[in-house]
PDB file of N, CA and C in Angstrom:
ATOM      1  N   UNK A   1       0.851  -1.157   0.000  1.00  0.00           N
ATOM      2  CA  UNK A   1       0.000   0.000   0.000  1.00  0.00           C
ATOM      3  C   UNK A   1       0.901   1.224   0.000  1.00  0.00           C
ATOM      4  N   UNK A   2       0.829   2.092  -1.074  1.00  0.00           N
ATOM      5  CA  UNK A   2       1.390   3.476  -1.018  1.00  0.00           C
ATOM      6  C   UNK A   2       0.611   4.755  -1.900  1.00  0.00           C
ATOM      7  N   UNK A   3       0.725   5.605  -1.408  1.00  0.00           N
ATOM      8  CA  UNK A   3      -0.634   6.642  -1.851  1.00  0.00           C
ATOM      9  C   UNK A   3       0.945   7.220  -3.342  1.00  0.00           C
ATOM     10  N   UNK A   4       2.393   6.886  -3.155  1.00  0.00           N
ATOM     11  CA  UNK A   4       2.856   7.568  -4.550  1.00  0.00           C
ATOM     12  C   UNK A   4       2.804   6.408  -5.365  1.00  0.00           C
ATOM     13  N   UNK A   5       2.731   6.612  -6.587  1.00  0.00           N
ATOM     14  CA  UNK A   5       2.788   5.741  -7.727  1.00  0.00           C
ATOM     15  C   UNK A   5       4.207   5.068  -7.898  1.00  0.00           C
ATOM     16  N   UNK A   6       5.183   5.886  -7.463  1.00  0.00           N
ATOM     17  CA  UNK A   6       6.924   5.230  -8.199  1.00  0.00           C
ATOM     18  C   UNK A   6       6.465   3.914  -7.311  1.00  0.00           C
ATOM     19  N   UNK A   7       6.273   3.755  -6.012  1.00  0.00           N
ATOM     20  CA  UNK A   7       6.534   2.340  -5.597  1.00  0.00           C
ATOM     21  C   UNK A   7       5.708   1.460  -6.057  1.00  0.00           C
ATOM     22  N   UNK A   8       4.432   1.374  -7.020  1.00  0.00           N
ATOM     23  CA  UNK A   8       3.813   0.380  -7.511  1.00  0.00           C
ATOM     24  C   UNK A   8       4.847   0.034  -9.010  1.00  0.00           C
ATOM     25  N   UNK A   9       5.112   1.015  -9.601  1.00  0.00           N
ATOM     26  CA  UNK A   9       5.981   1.302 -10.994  1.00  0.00           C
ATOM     27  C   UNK A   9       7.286   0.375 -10.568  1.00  0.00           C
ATOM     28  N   UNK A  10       7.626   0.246  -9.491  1.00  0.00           N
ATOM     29  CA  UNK A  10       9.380   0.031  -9.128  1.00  0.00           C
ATOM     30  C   UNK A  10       8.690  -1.618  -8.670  1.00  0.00           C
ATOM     31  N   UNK A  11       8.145  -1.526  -7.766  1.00  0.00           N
ATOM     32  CA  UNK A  11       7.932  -2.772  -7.528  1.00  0.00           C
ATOM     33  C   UNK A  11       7.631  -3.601  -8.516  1.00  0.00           C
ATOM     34  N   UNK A  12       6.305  -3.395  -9.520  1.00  0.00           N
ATOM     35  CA  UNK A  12       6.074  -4.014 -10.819  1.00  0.00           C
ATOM     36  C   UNK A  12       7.159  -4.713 -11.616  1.00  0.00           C
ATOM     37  N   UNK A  13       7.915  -3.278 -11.746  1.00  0.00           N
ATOM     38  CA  UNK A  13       9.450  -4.230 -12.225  1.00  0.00           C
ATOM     39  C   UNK A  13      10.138  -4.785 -11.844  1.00  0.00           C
ATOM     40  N   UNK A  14      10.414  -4.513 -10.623  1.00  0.00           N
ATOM     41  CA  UNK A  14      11.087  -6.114  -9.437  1.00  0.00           C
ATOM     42  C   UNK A  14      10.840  -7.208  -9.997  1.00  0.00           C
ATOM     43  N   UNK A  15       8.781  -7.671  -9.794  1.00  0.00           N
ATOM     44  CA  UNK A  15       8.152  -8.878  -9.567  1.00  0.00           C
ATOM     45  C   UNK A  15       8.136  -9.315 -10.861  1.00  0.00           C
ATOM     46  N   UNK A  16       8.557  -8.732 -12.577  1.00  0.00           N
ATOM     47  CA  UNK A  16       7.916  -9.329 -13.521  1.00  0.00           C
ATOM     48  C   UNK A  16       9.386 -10.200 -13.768  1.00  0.00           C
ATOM     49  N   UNK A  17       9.814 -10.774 -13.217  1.00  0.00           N
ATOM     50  CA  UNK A  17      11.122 -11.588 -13.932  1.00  0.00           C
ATOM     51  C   UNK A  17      10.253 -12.975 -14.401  1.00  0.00           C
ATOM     52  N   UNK A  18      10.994 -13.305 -15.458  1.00  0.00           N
ATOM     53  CA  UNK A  18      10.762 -13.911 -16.532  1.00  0.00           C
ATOM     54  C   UNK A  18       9.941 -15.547 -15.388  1.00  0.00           C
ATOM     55  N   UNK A  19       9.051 -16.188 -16.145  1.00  0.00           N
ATOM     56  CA  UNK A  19       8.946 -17.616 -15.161  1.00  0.00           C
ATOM     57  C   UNK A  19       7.736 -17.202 -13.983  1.00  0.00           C
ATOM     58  N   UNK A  20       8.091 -15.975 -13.191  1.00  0.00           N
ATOM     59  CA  UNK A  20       7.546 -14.932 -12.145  1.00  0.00           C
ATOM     60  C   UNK A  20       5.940 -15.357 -11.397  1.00  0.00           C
ATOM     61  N   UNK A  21       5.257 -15.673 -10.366  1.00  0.00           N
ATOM     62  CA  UNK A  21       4.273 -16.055 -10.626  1.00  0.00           C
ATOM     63  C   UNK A  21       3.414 -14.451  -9.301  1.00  0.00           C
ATOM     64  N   UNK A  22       3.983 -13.782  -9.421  1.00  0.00           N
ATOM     65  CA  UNK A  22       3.716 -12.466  -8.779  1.00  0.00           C
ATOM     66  C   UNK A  22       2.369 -12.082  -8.746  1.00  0.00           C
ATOM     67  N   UNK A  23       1.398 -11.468  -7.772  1.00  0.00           N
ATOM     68  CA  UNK A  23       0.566 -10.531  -8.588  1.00  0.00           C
ATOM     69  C   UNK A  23       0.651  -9.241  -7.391  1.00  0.00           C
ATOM     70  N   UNK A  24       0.377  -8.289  -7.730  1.00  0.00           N
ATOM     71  CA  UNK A  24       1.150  -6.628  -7.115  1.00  0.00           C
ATOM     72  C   UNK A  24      -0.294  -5.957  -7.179  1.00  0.00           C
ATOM     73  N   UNK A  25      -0.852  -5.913  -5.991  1.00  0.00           N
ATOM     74  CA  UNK A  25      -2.335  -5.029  -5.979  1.00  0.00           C
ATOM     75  C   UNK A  25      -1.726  -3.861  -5.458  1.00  0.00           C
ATOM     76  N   UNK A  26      -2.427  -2.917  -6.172  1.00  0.00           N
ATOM     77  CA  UNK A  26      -2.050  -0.940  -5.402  1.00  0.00           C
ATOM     78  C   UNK A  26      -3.474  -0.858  -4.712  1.00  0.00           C
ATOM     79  N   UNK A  27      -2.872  -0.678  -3.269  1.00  0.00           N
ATOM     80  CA  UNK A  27      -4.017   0.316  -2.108  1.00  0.00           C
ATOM     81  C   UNK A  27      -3.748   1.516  -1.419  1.00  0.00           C
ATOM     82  N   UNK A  28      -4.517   2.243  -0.621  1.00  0.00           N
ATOM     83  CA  UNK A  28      -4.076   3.212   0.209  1.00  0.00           C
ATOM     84  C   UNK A  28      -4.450   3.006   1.326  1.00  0.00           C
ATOM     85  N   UNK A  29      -5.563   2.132   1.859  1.00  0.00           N
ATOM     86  CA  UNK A  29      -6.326   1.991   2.873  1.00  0.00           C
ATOM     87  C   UNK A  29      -6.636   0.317   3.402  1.00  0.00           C
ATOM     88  N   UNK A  30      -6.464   0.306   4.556  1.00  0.00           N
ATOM     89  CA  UNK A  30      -6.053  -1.510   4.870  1.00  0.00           C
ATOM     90  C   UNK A  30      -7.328  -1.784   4.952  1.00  0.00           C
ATOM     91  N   UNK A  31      -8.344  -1.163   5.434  1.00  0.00           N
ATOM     92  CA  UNK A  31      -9.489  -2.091   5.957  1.00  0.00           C
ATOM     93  C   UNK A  31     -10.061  -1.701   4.633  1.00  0.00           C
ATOM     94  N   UNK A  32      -9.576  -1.551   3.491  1.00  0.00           N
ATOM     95  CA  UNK A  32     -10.604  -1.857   2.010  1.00  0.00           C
ATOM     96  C   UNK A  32      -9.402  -3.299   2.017  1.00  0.00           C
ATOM     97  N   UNK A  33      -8.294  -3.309   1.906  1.00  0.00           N
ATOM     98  CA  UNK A  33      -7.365  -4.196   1.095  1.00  0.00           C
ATOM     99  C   UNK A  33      -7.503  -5.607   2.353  1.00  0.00           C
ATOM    100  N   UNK A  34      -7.837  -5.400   3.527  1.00  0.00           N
ATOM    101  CA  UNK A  34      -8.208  -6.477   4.453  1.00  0.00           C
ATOM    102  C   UNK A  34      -9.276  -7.392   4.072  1.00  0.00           C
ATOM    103  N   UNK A  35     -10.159  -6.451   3.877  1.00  0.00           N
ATOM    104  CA  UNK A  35     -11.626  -7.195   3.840  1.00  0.00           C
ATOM    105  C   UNK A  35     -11.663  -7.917   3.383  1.00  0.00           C
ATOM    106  N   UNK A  36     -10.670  -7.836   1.836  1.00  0.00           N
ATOM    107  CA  UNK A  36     -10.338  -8.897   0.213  1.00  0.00           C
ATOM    108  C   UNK A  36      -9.170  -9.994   0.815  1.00  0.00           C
ATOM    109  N   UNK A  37      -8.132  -9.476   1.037  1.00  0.00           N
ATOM    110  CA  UNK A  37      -7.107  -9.977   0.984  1.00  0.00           C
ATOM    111  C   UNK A  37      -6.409 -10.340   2.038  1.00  0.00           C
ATOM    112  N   UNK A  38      -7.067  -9.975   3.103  1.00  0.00           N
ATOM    113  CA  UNK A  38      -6.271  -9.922   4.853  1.00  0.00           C
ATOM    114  C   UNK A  38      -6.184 -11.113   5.346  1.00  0.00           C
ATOM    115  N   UNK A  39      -6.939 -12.229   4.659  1.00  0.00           N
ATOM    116  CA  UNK A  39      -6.703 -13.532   5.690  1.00  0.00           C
ATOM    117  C   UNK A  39      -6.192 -14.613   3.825  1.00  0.00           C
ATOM    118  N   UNK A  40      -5.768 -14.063   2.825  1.00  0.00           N
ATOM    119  CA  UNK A  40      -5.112 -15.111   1.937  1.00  0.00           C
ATOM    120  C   UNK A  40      -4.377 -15.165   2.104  1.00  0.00           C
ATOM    121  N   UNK A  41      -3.580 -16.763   1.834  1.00  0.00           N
ATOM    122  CA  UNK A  41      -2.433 -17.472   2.555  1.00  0.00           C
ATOM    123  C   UNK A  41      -1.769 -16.597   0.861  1.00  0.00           C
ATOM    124  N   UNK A  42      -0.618 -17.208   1.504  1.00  0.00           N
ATOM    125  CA  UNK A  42       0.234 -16.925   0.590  1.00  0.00           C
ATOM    126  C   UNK A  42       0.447 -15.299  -0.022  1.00  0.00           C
ATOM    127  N   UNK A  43      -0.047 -14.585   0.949  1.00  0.00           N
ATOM    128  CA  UNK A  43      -0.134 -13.275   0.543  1.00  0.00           C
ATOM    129  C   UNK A  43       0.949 -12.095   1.580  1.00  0.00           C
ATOM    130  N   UNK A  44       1.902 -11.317   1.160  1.00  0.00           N
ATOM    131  CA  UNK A  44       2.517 -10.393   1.755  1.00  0.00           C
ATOM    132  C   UNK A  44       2.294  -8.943   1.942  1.00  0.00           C
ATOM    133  N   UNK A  45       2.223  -8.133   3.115  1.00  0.00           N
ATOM    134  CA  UNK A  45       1.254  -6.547   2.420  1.00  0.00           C
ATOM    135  C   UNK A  45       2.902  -5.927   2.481  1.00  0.00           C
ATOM    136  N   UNK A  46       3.130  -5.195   1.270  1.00  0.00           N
ATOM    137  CA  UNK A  46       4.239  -4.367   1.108  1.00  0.00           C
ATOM    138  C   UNK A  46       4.017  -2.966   1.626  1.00  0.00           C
ATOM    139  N   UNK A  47       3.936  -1.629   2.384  1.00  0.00           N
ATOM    140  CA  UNK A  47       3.490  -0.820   2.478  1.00  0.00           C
ATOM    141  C   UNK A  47       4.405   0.415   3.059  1.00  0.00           C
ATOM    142  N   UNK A  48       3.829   1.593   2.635  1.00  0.00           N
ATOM    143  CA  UNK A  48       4.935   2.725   3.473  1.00  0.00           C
ATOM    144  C   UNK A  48       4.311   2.848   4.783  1.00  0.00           C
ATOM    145  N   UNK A  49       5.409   3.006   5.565  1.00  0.00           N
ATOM    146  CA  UNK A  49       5.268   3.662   7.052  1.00  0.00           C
ATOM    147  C   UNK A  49       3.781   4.488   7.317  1.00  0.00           C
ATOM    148  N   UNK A  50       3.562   5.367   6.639  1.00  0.00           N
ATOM    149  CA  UNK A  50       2.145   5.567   6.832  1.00  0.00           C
ATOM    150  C   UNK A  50       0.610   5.393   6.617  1.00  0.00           C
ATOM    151  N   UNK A  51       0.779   3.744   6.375  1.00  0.00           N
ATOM    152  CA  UNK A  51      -0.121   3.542   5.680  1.00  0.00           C
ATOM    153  C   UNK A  51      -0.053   2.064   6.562  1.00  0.00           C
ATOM    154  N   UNK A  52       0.984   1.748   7.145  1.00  0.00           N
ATOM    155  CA  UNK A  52       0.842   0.559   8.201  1.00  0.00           C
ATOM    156  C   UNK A  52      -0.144   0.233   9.246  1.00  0.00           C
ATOM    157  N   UNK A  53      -0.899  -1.018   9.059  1.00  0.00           N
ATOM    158  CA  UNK A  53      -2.038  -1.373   9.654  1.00  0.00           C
ATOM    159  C   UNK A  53      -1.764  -1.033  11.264  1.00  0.00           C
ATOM    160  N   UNK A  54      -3.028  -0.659  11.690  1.00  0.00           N
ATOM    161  CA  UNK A  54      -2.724  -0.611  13.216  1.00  0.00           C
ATOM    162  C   UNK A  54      -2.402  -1.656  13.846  1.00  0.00           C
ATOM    163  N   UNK A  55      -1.429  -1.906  15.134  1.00  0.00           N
ATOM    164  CA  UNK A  55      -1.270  -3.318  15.722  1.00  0.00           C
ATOM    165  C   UNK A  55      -2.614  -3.770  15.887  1.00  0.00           C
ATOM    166  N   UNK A  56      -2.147  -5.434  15.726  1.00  0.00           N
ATOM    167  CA  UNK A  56      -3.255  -5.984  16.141  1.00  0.00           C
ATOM    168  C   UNK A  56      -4.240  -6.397  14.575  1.00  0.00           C
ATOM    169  N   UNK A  57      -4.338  -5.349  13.541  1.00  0.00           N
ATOM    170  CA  UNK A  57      -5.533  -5.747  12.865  1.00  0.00           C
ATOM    171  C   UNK A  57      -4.879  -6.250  11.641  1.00  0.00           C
ATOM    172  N   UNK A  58      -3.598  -6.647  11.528  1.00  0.00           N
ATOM    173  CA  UNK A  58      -3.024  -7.462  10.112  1.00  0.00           C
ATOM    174  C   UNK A  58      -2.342  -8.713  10.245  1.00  0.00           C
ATOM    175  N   UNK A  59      -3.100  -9.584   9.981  1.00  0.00           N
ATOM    176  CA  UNK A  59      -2.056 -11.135  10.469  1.00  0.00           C
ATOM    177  C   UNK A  59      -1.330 -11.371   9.206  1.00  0.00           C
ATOM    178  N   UNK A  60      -1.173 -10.783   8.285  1.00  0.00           N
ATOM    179  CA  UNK A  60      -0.644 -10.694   7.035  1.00  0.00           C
ATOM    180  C   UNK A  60       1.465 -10.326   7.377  1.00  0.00           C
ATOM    181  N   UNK A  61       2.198 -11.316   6.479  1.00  0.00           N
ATOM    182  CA  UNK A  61       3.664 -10.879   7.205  1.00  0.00           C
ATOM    183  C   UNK A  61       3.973  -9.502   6.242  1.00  0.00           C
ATOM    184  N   UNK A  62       4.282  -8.781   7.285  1.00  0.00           N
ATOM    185  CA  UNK A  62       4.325  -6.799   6.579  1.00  0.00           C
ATOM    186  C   UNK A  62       5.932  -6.933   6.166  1.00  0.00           C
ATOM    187  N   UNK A  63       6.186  -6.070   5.166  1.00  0.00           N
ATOM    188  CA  UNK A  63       7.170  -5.749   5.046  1.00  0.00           C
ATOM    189  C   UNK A  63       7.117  -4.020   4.482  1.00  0.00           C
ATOM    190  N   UNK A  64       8.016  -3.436   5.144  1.00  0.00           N
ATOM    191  CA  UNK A  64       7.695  -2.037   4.708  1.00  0.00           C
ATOM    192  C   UNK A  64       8.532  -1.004   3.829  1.00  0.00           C
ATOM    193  N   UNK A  65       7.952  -0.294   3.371  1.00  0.00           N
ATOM    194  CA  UNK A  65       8.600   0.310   2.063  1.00  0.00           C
ATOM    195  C   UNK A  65       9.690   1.895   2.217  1.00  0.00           C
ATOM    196  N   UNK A  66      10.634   1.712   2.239  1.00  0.00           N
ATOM    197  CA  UNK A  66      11.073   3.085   3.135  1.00  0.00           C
ATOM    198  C   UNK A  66      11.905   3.614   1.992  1.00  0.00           C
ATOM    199  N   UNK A  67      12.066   5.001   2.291  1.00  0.00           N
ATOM    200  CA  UNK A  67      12.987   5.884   1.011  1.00  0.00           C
ATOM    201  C   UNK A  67      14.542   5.777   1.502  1.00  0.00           C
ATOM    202  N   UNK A  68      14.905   5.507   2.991  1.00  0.00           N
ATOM    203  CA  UNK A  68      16.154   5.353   3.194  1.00  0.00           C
ATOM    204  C   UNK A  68      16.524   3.962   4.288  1.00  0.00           C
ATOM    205  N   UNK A  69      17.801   4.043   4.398  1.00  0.00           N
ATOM    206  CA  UNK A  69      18.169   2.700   5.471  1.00  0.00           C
ATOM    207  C   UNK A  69      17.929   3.111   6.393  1.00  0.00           C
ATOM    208  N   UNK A  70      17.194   2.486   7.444  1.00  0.00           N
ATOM    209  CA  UNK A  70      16.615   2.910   8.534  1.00  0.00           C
ATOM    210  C   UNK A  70      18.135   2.951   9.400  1.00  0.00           C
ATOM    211  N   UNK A  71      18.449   3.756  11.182  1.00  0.00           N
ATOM    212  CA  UNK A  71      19.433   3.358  11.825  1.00  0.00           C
ATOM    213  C   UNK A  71      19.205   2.251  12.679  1.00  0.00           C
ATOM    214  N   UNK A  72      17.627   2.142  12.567  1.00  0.00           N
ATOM    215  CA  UNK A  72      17.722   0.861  14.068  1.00  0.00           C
ATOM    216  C   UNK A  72      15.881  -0.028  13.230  1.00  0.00           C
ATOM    217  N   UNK A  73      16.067  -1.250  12.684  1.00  0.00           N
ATOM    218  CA  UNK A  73      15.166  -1.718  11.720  1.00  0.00           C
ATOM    219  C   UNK A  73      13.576  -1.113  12.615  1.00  0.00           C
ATOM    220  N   UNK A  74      12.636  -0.784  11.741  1.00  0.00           N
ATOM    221  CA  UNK A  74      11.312  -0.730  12.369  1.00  0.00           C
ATOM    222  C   UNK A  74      10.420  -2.052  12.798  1.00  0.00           C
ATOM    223  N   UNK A  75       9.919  -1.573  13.821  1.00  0.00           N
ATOM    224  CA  UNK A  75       9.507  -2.854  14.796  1.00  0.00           C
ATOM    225  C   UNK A  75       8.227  -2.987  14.230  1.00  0.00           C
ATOM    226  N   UNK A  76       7.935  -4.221  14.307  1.00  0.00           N
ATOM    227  CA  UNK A  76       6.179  -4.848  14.497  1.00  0.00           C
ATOM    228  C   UNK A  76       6.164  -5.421  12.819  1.00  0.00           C
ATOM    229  N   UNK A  77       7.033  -4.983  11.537  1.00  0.00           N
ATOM    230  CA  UNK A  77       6.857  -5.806  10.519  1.00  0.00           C
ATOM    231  C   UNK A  77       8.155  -6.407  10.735  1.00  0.00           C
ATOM    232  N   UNK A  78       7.961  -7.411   9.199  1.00  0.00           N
ATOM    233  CA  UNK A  78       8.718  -8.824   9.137  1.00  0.00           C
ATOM    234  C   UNK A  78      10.051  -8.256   8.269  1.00  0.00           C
ATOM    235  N   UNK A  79      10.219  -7.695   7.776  1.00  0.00           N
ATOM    236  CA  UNK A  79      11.043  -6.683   7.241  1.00  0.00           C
ATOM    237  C   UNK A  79      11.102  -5.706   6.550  1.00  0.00           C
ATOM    238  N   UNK A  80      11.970  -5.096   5.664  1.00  0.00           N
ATOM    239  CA  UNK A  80      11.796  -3.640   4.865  1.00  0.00           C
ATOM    240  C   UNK A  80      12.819  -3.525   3.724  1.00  0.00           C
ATOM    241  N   UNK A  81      12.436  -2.900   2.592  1.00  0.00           N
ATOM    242  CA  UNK A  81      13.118  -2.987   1.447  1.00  0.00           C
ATOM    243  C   UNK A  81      13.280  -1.178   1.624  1.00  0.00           C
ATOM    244  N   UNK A  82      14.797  -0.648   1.053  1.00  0.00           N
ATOM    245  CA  UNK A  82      14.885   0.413   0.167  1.00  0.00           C
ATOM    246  C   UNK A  82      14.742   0.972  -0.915  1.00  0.00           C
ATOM    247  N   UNK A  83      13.996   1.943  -0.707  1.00  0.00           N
ATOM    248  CA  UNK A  83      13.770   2.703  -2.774  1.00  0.00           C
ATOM    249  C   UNK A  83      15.123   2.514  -3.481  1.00  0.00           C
ATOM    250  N   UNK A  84      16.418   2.597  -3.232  1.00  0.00           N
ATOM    251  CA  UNK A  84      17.423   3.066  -4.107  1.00  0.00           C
ATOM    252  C   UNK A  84      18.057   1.663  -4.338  1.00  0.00           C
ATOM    253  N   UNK A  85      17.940   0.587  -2.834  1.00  0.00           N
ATOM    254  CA  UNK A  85      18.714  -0.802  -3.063  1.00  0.00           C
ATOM    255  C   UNK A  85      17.757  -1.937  -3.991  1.00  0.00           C
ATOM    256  N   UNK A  86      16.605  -1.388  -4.095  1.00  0.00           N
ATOM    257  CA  UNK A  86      15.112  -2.059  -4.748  1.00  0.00           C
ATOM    258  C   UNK A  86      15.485  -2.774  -6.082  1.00  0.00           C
ATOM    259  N   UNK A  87      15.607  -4.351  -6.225  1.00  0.00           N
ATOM    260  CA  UNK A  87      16.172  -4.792  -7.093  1.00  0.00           C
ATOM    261  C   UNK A  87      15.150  -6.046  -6.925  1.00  0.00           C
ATOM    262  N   UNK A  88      15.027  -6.465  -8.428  1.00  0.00           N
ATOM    263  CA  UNK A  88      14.365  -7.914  -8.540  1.00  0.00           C
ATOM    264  C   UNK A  88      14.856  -9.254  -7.663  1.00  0.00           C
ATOM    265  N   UNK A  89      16.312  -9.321  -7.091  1.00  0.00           N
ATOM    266  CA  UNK A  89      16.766  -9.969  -6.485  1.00  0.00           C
ATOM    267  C   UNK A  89      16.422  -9.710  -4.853  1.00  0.00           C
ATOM    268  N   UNK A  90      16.695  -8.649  -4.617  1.00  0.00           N
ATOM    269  CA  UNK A  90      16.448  -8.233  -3.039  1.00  0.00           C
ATOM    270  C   UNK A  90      15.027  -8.311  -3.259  1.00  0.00           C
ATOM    271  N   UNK A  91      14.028  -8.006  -3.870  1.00  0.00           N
ATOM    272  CA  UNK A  91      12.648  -8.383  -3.463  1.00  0.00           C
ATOM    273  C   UNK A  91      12.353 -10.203  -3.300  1.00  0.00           C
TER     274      UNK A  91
END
């Protein structure tokens, strides 16, 4: 979930490697993207910092979307990718 467009655009191109069995939904708001998608297995929510579900209401494993390297990793998701290190491999 991110309200700018580059991270659906950047991510897109991460996930399309050749073989790829990806699919990349764009949201802004969890309890629309919950209702659908909050309890499918096999599903990861990618999202920026402000747009992170409140504790408690995402059993989904988060990973979050940040513009720089954090100094000390952010707590409560499963991990976090950088805009600039953002590569088909690191995703």
């Amino acid at each position: 979930m991110a309200h700018e467009p580059f991270w659906q655009a950047l991510l897109n191109g991460c996930a399309a490697a050749p073989g790829g069995n990806v699919i990349l939904l764009h949201g802004a708001n969890w309890d629309v993207f919950s209702a659908r998608y909050g309890s499918e297995r096999n599903t990861v929510l990618l999202t920026t910092p402000d747009l992170l579900p409140k504790t408690g209401t995402c059993l989904l494993p988060t990973v979050v979307l940040l513009e720089e390297e954090p100094l000390v990793g952010p707590s409560g998701v499963s991990d976090w990718l950088v805009r600039d290190t953002l590569t088909g491999d690191v995703l």
